[in-house]
Protein backbone atom coordinates (compact mmCIF):
# COMPACT_ATOMS: atom_id res chain seq x y z
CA UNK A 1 -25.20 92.07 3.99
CA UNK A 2 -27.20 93.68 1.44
CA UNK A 3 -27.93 96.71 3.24
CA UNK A 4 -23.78 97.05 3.99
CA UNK A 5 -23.27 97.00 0.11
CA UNK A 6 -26.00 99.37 -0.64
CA UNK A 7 -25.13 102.20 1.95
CA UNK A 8 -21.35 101.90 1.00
CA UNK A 9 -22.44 101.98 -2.70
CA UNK A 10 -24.51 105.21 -2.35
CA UNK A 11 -22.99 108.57 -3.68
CA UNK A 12 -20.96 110.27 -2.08
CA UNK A 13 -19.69 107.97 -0.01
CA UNK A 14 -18.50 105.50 -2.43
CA UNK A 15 -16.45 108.42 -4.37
CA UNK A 16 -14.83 109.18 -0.71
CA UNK A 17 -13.52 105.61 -0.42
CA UNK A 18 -12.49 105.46 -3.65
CA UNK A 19 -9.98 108.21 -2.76
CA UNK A 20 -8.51 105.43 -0.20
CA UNK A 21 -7.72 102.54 -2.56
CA UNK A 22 -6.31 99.96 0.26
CA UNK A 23 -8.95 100.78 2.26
CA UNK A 24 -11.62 100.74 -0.49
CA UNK A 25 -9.91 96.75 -1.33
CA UNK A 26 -10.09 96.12 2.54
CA UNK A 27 -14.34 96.77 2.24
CA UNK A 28 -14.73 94.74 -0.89
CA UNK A 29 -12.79 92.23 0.50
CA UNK A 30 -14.65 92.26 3.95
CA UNK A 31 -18.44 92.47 2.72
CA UNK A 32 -17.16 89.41 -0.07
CA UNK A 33 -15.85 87.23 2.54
CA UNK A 34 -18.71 87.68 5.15
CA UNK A 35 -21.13 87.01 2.43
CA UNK A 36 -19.14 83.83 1.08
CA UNK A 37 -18.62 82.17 4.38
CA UNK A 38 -22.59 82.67 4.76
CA UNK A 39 -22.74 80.14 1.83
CA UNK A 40 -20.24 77.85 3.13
CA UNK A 41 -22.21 77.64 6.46
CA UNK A 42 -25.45 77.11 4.73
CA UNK A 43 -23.12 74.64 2.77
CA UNK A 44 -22.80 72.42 6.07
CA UNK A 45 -25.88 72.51 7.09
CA UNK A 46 -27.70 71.38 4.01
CA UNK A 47 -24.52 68.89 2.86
CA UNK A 48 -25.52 65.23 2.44
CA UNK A 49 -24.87 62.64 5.74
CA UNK A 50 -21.65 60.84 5.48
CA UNK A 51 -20.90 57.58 6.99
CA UNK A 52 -16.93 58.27 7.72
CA UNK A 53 -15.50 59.85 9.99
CA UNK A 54 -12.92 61.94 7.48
CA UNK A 55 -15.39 63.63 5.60
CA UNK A 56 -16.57 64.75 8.62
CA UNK A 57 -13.52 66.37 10.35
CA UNK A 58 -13.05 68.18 6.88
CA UNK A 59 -16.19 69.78 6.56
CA UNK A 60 -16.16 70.65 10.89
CA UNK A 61 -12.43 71.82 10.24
CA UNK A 62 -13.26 73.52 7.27
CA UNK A 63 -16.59 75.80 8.46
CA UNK A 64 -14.79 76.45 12.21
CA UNK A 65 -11.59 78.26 9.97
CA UNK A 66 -14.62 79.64 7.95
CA UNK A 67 -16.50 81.02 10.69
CA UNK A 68 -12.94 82.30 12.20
CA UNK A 69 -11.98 84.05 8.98
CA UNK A 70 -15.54 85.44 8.79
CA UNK A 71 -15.14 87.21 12.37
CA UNK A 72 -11.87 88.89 10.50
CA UNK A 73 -13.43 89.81 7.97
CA UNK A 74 -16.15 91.76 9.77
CA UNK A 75 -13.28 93.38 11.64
CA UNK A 76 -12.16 94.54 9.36
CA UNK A 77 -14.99 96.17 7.32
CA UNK A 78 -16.01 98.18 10.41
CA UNK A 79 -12.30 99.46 10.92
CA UNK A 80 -12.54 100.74 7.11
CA UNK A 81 -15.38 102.30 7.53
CA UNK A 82 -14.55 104.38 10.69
CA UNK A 83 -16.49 102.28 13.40
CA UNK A 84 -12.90 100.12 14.99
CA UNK A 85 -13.87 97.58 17.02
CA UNK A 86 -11.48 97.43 19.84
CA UNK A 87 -10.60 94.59 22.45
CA UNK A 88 -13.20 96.53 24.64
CA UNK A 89 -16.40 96.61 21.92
CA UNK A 90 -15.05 93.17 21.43
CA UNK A 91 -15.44 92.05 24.84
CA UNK A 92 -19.26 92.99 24.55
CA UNK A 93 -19.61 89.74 22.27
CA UNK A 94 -18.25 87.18 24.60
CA UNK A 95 -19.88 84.44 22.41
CA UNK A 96 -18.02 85.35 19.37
CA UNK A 97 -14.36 85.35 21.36
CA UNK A 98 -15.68 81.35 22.96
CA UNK A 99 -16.22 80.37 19.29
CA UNK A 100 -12.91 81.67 18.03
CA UNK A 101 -10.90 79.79 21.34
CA UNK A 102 -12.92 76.49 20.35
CA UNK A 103 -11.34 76.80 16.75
CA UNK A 104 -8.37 77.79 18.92
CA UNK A 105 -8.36 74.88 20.92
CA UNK A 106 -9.10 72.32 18.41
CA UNK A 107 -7.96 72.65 14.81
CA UNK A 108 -6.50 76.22 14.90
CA UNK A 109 -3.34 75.84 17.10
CA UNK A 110 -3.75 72.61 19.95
CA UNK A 111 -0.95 71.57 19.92
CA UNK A 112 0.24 74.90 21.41
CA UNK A 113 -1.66 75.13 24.09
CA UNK A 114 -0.02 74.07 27.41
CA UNK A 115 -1.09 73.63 31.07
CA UNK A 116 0.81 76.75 32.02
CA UNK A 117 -1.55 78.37 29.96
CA UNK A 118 -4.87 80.36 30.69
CA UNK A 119 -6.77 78.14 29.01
CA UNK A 120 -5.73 75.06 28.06
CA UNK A 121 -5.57 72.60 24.91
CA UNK A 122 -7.68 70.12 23.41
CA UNK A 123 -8.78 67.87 20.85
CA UNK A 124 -11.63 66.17 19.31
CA UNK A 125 -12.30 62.97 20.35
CA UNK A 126 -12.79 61.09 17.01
CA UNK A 127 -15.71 58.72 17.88
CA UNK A 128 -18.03 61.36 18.58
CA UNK A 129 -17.48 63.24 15.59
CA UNK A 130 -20.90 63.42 13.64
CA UNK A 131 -22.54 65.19 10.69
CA UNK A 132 -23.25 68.34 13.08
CA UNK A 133 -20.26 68.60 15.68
CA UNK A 134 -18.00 66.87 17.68
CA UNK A 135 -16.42 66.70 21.45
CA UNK A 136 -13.83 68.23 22.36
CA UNK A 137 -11.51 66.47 25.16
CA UNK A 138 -9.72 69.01 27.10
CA UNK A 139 -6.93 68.07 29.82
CA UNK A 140 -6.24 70.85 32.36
CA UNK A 141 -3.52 69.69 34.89
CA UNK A 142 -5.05 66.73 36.29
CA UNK A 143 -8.34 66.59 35.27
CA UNK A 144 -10.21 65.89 31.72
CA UNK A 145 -13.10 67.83 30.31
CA UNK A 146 -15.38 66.57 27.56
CA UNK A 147 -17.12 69.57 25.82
CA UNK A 148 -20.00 69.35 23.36
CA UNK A 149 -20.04 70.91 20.24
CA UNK A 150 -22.79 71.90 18.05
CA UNK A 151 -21.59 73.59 14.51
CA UNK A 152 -25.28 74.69 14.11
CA UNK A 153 -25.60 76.33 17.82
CA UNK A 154 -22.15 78.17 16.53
CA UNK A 155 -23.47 78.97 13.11
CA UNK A 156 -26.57 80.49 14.77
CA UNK A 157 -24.94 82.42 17.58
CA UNK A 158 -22.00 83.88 15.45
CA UNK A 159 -24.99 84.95 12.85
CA UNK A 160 -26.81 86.49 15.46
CA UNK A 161 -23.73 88.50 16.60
CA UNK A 162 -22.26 89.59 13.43
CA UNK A 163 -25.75 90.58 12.15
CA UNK A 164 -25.54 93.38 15.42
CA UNK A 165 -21.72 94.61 14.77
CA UNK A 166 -22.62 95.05 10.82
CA UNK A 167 -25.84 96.71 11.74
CA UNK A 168 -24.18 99.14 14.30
CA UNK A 169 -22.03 99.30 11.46
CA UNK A 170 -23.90 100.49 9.10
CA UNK A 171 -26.02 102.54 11.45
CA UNK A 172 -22.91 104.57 12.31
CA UNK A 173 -21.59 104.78 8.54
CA UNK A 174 -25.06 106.61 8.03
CA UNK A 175 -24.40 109.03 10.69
CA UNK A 176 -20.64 110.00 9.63
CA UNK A 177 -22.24 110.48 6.10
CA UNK A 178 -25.04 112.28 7.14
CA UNK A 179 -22.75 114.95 9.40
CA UNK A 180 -20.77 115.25 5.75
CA UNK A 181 -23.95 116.08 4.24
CA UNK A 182 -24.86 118.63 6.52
CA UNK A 183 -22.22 120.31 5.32
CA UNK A 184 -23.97 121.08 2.28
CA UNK A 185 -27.47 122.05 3.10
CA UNK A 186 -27.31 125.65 2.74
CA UNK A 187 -25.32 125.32 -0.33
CA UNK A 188 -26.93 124.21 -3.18
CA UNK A 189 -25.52 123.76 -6.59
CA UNK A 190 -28.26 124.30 -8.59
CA UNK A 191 -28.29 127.80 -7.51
CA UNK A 192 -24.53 127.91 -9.94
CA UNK A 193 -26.87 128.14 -12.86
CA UNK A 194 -29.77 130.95 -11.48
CA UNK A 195 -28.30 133.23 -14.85
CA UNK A 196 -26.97 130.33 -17.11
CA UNK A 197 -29.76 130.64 -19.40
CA UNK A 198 -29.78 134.58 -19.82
CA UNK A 199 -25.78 134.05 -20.23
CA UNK A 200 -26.62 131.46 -23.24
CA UNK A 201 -29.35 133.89 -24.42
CA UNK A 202 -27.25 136.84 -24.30
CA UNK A 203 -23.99 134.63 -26.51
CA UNK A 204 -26.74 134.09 -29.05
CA UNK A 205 -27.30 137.40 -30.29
CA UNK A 206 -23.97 138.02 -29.83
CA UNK A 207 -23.63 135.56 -32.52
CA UNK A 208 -26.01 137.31 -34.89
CA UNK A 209 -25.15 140.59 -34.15
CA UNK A 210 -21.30 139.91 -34.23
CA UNK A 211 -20.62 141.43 -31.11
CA UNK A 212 -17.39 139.63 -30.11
CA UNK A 213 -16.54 141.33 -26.99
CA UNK A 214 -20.39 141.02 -25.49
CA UNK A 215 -19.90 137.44 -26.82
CA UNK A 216 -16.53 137.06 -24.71
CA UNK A 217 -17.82 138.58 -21.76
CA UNK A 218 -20.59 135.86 -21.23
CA UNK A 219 -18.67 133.10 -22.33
CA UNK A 220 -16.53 133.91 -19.74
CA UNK A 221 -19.45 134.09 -17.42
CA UNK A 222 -20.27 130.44 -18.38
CA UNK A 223 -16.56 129.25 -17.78
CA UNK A 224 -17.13 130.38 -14.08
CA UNK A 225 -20.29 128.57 -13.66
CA UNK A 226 -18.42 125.41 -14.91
CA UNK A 227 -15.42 125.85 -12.45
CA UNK A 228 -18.00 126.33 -9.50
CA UNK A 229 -20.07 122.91 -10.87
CA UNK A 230 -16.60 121.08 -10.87
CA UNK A 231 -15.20 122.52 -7.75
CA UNK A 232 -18.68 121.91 -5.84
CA UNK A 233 -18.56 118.86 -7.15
CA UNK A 234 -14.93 117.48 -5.92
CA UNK A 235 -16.01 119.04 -2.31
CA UNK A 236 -18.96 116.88 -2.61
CA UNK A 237 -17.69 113.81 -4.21
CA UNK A 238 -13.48 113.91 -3.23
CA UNK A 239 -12.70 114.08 -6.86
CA UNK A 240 -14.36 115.01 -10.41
CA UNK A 241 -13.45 111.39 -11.60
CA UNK A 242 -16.04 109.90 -9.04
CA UNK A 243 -19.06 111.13 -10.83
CA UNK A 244 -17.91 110.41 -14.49
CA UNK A 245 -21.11 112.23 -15.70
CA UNK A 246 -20.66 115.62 -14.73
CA UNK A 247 -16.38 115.25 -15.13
CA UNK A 248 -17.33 114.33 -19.20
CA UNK A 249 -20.26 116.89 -19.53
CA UNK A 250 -18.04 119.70 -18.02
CA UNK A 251 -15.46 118.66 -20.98
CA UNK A 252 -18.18 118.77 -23.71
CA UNK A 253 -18.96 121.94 -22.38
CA UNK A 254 -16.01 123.69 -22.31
CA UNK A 255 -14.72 122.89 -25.44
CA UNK A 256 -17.86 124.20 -26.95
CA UNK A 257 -17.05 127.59 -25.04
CA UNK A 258 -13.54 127.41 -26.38
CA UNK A 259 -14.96 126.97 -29.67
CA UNK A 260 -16.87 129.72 -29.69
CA UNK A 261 -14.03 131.63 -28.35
CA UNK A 262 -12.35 131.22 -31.44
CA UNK A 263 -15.47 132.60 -33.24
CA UNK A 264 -15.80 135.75 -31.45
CA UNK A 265 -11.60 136.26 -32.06
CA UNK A 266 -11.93 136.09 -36.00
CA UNK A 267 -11.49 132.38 -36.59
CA UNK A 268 -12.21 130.62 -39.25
CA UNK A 269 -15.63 129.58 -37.85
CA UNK A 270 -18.97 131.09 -40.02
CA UNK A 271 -21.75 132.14 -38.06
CA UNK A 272 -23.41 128.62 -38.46
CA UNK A 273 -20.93 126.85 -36.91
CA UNK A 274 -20.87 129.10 -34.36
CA UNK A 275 -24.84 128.91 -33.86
CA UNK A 276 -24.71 124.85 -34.03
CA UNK A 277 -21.88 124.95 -30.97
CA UNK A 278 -23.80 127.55 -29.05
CA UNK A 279 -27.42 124.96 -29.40
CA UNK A 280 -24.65 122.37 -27.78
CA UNK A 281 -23.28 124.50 -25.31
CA UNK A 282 -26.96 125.03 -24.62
CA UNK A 283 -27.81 121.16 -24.19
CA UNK A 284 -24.47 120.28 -21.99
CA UNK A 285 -25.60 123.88 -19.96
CA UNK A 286 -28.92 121.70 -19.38
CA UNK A 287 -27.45 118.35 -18.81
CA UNK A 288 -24.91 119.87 -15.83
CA UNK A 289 -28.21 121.99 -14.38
CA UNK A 290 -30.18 118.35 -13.70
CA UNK A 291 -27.02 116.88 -12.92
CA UNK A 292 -26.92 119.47 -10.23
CA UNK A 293 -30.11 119.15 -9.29
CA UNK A 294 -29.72 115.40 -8.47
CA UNK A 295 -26.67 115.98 -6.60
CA UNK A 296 -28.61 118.67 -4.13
CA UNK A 297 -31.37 115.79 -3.80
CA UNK A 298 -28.90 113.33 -3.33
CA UNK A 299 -27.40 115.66 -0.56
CA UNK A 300 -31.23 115.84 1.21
CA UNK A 301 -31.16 112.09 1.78
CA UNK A 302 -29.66 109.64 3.90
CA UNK A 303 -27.29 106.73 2.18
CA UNK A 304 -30.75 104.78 1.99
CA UNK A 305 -32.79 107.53 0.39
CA UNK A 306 -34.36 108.74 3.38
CA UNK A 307 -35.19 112.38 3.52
CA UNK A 308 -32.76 114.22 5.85
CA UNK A 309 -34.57 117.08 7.73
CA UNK A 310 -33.44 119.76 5.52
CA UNK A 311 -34.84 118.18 2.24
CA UNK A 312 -37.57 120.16 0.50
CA UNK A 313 -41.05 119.11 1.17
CA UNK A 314 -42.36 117.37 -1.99
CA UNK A 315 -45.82 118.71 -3.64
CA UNK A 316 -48.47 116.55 -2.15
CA UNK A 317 -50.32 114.49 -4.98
CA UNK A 318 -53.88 115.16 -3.24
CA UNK A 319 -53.65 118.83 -3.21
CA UNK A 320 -52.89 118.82 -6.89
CA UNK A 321 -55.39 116.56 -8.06
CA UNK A 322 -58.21 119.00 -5.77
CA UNK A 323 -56.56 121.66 -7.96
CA UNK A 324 -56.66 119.94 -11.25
CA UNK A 325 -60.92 118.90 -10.61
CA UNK A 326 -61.18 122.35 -9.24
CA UNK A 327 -59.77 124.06 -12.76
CA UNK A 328 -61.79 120.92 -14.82
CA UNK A 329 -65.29 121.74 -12.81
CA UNK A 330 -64.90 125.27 -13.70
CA UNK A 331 -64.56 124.66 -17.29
CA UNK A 332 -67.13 122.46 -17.61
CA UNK A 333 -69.38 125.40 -15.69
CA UNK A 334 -68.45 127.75 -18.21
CA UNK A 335 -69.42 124.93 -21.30
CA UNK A 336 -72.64 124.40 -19.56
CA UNK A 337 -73.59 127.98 -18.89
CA UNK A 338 -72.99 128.94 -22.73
CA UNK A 339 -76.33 127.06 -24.13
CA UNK A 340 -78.45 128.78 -21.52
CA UNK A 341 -76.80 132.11 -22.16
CA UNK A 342 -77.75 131.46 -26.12
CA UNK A 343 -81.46 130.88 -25.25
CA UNK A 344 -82.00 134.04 -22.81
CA UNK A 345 -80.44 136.24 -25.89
CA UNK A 346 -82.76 134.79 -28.08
């Protein structure tokens, strides 16, 4: 269940099903109730013996409408995250539709079930309920049935099965955000900000010279670099609220550019002012730069930080460190050479 919460946790995809809030509740929901009903099932198995029957029935009655709810709940989850498991897909775990007709049968609805029925009713015959199951009498026309139950056996098989759906699950999440991310790998946003620092340089001694319309002119050339971080940002993420970092650094930095705005118009602002808002416009220019650099690595790896195939290589350590004794040896050659160079002179 982890590994569920972790992929549907991972940027961007969590920002896209945030735009969906009833679907968004439906995957909470799902991944909580799978993961609680595991505790109630390890609940039964580890409970204390009883010696009456009625503690017995509750906790069988109790982990089979567990186990049933569980089933849902997986359902669910994989409809809300684009994988819907049809009747067909369910037909391919058999096991898990026996196990939700034996809740059927006895403590979901027996009473309703009639001969004329495709399969018909039952109900638990009382002296062989035990710490770990039960048998169910079933009475089809003319003839009586006793079937053995084993909550464990269930327990095991409907672990075994759920484990495969939330793995294809997952598996096919992956893919869908993968294909999304695709999307992206020829655009990178860190490429925005090629001239943000000359743009910044250029505002700066337009500060000190007083050049207000050369000032302007590369404000305004920053205020386009911000609009193409936000909007590259909502194509990534759905929305600029989803990554709350870059939505309140993009607000820092504009109102330092309409600060200095005022400046180069003949505000009230003295040349220091204007100087300590253009070193901030500087340091929110940075923070949005590695902000944009995370999302592009982001955007190179898979929803469990695997390297997609158009992610940059990464320096290898062992070529660096031949470089690094390569450069140290030579030094020390040149330090060593010195003292025999003095002598020959001499």
């Amino acid at each position: 269940m982890q590994r569920v919460r972790d992929v549907v946790n991972s940027m961007p995809l969590q920002g896209q099903l945030w735009e969906d809030a009833s679907k968004w509740n439906a995957i909470c929901a799902g991944m909580d109730s799978i993961e609680d009903i595991c505790g109630v099932m390890t609940a039964f198995l580890e409970r204390e013996p009883s010696n009456d029957w009625q503690p017995r029935l509750l906790a069988i009655y109790g982990v089979l409408q567990a186990m049933f709810v569980q089933q849902d709940a997986a359902k669910s989850l994989a409809d809300a995250l684009g994988y819907p498991f049809t009747d067909k897909k369910w037909s391919e775990h058999e096991s898990l539709k026996n196990i939700r007709d034996l809740r059927n049968r006895s403590i979901g609805h027996p009473s309703e079930y009639t001969a004329n029925r495709e399969r018909p009713g039952g109900h638990i015959s009382r002296p062989s309920i035990s710490d770990r199951g039960m048998d169910i009498m079933i009475v089809d026309g003319k003839s009586t049935k006793f079937h053995k139950v084993s909550i464990p056996d269930l327990i095991s098989i409907q672990c075994h099965e759920l484990t495969k759906i939330l793995t294809m699950t997952v598996e096919q999440t992956i893919k869908a955000d993968n294909e999304f991310k695709a999307k992206f790998k020829d655009d990178k946003l860190i490429a925005v900000f090629s001239c943000s620092s000359y743009y910044w340089q250029k505002i700066m001694e337009a500060i000190r010279s007083c050049h207000s319309q050369f000032g302007l002119m590369h404000l305004d050339l920053l205020e386009e670099v911000a609009n193409k971080m936000e909007s590259g940002t909502i194509a990534r993420y759905g929305s600029i609220d989803s990554n709350d970092f870059v939505k309140h650094s993009l607000d820092d930095f504009r109102y330092a550019i309409n600060r200095l705005r005022d400046f180069f118009a003949g505000g009230e602002m003295n040349g220091r002012d204007a100087a300590v808002f253009s070193r901030e416009l500087d340091s929110q220019r940075k923070s949005l730069e590695e902000a944009a650099r995370e999302i592009d690595d982001t955007f190179c790896h898979d929803a469990e930080g695997n390297p997609l195939p158009w992610a940059p290589p990464k320096p290898d350590p062992n070529i660096m460190g031949v470089t690094i004794n390569l450069v140290r040896r030579q030094s020390e050659d040149v330090v060593d050479s010195s003292p025999i160079e003095q002598v020959s002179q001499g």
